[in-house]
C-alpha atoms as a PDB file:
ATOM      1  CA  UNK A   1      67.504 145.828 202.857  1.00  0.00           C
ATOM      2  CA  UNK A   2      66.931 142.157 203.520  1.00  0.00           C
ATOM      3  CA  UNK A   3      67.777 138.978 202.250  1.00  0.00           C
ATOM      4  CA  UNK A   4      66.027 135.263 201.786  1.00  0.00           C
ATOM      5  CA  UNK A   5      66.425 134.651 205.630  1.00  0.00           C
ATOM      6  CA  UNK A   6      65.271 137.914 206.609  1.00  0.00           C
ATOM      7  CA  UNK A   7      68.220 139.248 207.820  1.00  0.00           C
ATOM      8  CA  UNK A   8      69.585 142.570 207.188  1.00  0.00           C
ATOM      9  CA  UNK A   9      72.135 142.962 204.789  1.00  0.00           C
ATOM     10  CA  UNK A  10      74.596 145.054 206.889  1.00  0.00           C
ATOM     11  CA  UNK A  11      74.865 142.043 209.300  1.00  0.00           C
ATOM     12  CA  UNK A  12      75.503 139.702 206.351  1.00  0.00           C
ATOM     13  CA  UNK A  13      77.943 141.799 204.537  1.00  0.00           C
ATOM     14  CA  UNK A  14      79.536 143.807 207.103  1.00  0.00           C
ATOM     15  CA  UNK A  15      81.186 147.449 206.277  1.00  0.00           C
ATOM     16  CA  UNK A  16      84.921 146.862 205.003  1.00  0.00           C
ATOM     17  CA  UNK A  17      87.529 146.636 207.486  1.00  0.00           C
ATOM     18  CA  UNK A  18      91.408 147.351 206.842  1.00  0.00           C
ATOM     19  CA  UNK A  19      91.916 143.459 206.506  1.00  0.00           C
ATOM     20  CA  UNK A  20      89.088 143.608 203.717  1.00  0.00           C
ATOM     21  CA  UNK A  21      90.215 146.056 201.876  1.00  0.00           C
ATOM     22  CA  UNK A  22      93.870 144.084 201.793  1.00  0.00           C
ATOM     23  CA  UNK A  23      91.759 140.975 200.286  1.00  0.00           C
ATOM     24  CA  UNK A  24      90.100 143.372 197.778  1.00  0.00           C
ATOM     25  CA  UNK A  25      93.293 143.921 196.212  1.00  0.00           C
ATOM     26  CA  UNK A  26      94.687 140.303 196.072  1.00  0.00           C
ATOM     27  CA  UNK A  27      97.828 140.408 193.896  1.00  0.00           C
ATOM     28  CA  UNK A  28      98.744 142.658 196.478  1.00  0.00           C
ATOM     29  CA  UNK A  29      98.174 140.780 199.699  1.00  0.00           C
ATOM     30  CA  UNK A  30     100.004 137.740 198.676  1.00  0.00           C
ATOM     31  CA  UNK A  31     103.261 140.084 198.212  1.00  0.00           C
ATOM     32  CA  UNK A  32     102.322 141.223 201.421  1.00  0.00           C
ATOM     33  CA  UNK A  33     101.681 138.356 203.297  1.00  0.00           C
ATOM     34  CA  UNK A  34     105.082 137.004 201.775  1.00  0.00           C
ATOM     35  CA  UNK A  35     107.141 139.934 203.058  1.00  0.00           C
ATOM     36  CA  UNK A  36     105.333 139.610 206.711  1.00  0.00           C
ATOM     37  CA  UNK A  37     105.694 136.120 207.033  1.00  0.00           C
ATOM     38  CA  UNK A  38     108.690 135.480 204.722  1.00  0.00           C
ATOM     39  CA  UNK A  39     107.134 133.426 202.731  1.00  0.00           C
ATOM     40  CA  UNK A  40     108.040 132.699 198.516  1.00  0.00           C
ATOM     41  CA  UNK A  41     104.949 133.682 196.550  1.00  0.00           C
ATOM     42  CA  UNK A  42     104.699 130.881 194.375  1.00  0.00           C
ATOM     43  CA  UNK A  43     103.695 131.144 190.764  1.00  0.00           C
ATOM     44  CA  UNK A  44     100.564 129.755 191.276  1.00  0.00           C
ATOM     45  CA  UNK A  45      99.227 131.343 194.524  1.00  0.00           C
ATOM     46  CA  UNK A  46     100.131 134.779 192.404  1.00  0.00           C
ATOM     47  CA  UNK A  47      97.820 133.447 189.909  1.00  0.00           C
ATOM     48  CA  UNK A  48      95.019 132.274 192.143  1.00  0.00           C
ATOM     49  CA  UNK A  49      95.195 135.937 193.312  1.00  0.00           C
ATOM     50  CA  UNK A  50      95.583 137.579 189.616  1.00  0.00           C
ATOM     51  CA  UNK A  51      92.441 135.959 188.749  1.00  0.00           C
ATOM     52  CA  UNK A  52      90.030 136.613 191.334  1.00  0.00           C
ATOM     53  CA  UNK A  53      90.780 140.430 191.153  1.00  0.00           C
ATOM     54  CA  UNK A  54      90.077 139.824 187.184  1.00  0.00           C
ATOM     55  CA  UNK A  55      94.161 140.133 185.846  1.00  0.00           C
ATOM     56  CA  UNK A  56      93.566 137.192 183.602  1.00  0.00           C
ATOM     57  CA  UNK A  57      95.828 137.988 181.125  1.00  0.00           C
ATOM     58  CA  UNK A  58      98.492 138.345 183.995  1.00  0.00           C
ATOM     59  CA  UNK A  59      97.173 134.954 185.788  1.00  0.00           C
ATOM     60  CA  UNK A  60      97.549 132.798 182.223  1.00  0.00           C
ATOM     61  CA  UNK A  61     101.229 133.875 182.038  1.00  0.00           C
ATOM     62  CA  UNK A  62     101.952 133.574 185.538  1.00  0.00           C
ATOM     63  CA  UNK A  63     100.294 129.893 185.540  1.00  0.00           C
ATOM     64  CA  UNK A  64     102.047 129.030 182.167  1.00  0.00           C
ATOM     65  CA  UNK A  65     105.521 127.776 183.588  1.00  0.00           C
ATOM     66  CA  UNK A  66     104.020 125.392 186.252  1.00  0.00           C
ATOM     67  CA  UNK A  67     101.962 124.255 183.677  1.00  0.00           C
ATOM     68  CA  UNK A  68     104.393 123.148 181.165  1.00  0.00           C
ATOM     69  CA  UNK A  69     106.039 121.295 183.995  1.00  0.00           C
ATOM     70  CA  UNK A  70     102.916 119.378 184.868  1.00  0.00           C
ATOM     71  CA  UNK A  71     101.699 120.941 188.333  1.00  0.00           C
ATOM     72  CA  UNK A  72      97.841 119.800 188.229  1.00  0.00           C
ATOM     73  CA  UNK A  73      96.399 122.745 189.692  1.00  0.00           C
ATOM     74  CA  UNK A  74      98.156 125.044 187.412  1.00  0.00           C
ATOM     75  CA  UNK A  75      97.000 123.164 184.342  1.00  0.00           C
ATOM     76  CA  UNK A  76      93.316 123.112 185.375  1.00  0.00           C
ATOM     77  CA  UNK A  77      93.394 126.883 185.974  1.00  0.00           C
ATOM     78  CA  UNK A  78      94.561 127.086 182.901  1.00  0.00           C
ATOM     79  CA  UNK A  79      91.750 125.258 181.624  1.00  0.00           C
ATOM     80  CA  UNK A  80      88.857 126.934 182.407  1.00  0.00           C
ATOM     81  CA  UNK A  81      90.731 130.515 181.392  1.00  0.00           C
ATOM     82  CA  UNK A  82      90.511 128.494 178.335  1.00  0.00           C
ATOM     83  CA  UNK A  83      86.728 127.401 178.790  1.00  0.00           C
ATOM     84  CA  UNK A  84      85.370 130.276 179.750  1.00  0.00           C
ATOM     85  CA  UNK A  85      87.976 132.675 177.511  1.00  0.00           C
ATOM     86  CA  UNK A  86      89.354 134.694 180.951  1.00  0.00           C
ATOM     87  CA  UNK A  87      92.917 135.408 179.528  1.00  0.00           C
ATOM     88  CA  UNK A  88      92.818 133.228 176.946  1.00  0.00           C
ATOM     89  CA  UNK A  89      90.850 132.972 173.272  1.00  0.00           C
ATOM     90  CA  UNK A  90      87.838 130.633 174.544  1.00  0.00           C
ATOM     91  CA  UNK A  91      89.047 126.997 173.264  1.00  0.00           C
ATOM     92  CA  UNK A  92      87.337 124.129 174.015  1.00  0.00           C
ATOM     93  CA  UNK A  93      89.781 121.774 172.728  1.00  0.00           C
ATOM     94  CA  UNK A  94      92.564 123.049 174.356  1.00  0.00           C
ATOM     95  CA  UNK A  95      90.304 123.443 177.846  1.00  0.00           C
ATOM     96  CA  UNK A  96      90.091 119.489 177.309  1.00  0.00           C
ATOM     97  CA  UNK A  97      93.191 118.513 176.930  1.00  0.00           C
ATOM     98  CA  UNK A  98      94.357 120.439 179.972  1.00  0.00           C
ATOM     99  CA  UNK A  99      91.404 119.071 182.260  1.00  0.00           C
ATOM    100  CA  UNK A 100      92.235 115.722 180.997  1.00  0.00           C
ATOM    101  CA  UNK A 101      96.155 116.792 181.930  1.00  0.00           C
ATOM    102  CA  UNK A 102      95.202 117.530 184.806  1.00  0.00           C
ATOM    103  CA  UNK A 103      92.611 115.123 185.887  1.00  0.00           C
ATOM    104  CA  UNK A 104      95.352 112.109 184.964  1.00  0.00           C
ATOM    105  CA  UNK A 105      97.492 113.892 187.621  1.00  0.00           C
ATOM    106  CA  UNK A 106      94.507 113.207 190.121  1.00  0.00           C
ATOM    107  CA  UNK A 107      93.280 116.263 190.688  1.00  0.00           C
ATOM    108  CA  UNK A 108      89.539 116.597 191.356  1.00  0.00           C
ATOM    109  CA  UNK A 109      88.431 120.233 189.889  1.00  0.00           C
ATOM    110  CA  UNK A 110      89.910 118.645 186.206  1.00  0.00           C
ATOM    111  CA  UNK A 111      88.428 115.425 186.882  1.00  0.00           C
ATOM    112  CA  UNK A 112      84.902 117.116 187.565  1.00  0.00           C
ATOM    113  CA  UNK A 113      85.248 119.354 184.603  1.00  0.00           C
ATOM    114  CA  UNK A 114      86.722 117.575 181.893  1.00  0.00           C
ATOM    115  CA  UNK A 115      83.416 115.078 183.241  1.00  0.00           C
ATOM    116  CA  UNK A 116      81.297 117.818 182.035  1.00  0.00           C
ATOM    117  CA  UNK A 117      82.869 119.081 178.848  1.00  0.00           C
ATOM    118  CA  UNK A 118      82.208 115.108 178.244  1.00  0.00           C
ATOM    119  CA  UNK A 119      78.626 115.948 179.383  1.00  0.00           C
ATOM    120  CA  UNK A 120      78.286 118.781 177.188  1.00  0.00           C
ATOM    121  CA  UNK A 121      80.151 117.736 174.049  1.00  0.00           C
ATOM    122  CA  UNK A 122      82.517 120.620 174.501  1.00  0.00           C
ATOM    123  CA  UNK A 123      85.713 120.007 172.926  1.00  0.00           C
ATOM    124  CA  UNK A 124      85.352 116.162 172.849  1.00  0.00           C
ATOM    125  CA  UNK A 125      82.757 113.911 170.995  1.00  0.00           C
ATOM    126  CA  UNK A 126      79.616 114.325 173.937  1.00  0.00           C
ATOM    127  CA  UNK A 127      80.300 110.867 175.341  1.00  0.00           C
ATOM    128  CA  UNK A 128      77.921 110.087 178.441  1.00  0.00           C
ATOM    129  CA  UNK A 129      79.424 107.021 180.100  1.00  0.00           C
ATOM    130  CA  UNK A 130      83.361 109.174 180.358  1.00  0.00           C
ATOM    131  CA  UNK A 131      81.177 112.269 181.812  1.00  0.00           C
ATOM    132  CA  UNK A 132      79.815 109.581 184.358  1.00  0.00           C
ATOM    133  CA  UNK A 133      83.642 107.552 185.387  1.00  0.00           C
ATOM    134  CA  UNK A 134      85.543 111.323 185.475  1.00  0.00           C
ATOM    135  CA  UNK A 135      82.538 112.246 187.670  1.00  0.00           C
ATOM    136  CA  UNK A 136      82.863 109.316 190.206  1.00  0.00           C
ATOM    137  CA  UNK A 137      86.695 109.999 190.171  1.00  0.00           C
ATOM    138  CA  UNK A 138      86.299 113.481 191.129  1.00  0.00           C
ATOM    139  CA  UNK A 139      83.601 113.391 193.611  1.00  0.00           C
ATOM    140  CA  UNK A 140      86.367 110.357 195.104  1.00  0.00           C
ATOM    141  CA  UNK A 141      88.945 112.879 195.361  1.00  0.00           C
ATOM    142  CA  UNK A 142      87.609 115.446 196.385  1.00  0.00           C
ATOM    143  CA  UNK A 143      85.899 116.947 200.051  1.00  0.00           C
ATOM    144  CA  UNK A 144      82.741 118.425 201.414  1.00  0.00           C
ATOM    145  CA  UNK A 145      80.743 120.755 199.426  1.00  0.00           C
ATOM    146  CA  UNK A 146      82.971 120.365 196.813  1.00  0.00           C
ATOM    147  CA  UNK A 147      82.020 116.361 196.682  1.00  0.00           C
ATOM    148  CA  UNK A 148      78.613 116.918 197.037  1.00  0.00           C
ATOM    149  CA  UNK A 149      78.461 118.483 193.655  1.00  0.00           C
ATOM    150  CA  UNK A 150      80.342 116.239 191.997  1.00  0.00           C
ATOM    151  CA  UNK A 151      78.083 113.631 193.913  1.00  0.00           C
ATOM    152  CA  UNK A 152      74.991 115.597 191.938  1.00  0.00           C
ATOM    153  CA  UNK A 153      76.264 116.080 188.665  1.00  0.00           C
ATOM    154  CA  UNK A 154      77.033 112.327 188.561  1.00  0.00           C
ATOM    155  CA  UNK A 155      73.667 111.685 189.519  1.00  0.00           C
ATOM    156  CA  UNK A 156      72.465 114.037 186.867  1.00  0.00           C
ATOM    157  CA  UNK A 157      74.678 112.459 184.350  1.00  0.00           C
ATOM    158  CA  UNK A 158      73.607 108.925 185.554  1.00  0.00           C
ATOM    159  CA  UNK A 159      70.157 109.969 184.879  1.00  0.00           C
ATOM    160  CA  UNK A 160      71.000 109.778 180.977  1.00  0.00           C
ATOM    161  CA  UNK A 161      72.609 106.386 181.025  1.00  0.00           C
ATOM    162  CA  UNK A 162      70.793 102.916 180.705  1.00  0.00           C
ATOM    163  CA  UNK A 163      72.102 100.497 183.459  1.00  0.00           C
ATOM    164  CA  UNK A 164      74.425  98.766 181.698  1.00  0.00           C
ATOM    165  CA  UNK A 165      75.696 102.155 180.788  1.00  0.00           C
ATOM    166  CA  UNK A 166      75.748 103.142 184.263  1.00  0.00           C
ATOM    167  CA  UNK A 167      77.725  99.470 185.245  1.00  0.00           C
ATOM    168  CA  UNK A 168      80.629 100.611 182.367  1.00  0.00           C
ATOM    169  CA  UNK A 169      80.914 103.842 183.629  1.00  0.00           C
ATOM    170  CA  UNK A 170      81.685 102.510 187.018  1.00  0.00           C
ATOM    171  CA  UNK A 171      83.940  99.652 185.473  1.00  0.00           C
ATOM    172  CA  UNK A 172      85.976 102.577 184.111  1.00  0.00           C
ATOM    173  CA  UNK A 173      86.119 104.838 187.317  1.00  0.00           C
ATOM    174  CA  UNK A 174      87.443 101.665 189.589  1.00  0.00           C
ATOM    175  CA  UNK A 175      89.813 100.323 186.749  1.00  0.00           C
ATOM    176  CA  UNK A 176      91.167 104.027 186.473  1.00  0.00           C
ATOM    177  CA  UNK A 177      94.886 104.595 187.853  1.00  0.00           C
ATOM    178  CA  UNK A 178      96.101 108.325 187.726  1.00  0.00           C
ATOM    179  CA  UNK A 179      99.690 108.890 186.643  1.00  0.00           C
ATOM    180  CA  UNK A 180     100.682 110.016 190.284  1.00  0.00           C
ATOM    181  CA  UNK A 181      99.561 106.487 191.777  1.00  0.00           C
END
């Protein structure tokens, strides 16, 4: 079997070695990985690793606590289990207010989606010119492929907006101060 580039499959995806079959079971590897190298498992790398092997019931309690004290990363997980209903009854309101938590707290993932539930009208009133200054803060804060996306969605959100529009939008983004500034 081949793929786009015409290369075999088995040299893309190669057969599963011991190490693999560790990151196939992730909850498990980070207890593992703490116990080898004596490191804490903190709440939220548990999480990170609840959720990508689908525990999303276990990941929303887990990230729940760090949360409710503020961490940023925590709260925008905990947004888009709220989004996208992983865990969580599918809320766009509450999705919202923990992007824009967590976006406040600088942190680029919120910033880029609480831009597009602005974008979308999911949750808040479909406002163009917000979608456009959280989408310039996160492609600002955030690095490589992960900026170029933000750098296209802006674009793609900029494509809506008059030019004044587009000037306000910027106003906003370069006026903006997060709380951890």
């Amino acid at each position: 079997m081949f793929i786009d580039a015409g290369i075999p499959v088995s040299i893309v995806a190669p057969r599963r070695s011991a190490l693999a079959a560790i990151v196939v079971r992730p909850n498990l590897s980070a207890v593992l990985l703490a116990l080898l190298f004596g490191v804490a498992v903190t709440p939220i790398a548990y999480a990170d690793a609840l959720t990508n092997g689908g525990h999303y019931a276990c990941a929303a309690r887990e990230l729940s606590p760090p949360a409710q004290r503020g961490n940023a990363r925590a709260l925008a997980q905990l947004g888009f289990m709220y989004e996208h209903g992983f865990g969580k009854p599918q809320a766009y309101t509450v999705a919202a207010d923990l992007y824009a938590q967590a976006a406040v707290r600088g942190n680029a993932s919120a910033q880029g989606l609480l831009g597009l539930m602005y974008d979308k009208g999911h949750g808040v009133p479909q406002n163009f010119v917000l979608a456009y200054k959280w989408l310039i803060l996160a492609a600002a804060h955030a690095s490589g492929r992960e900026r170029d996306v933000y750098l296209r969605l802006r674009d793609a959100v900029a494509s809506k907006l008059s030019t004044d529009e587009i000037v306000e939008g910027q106003r906003l983004a370069l006026n903006w101060k997060s709380a951890c500034w």
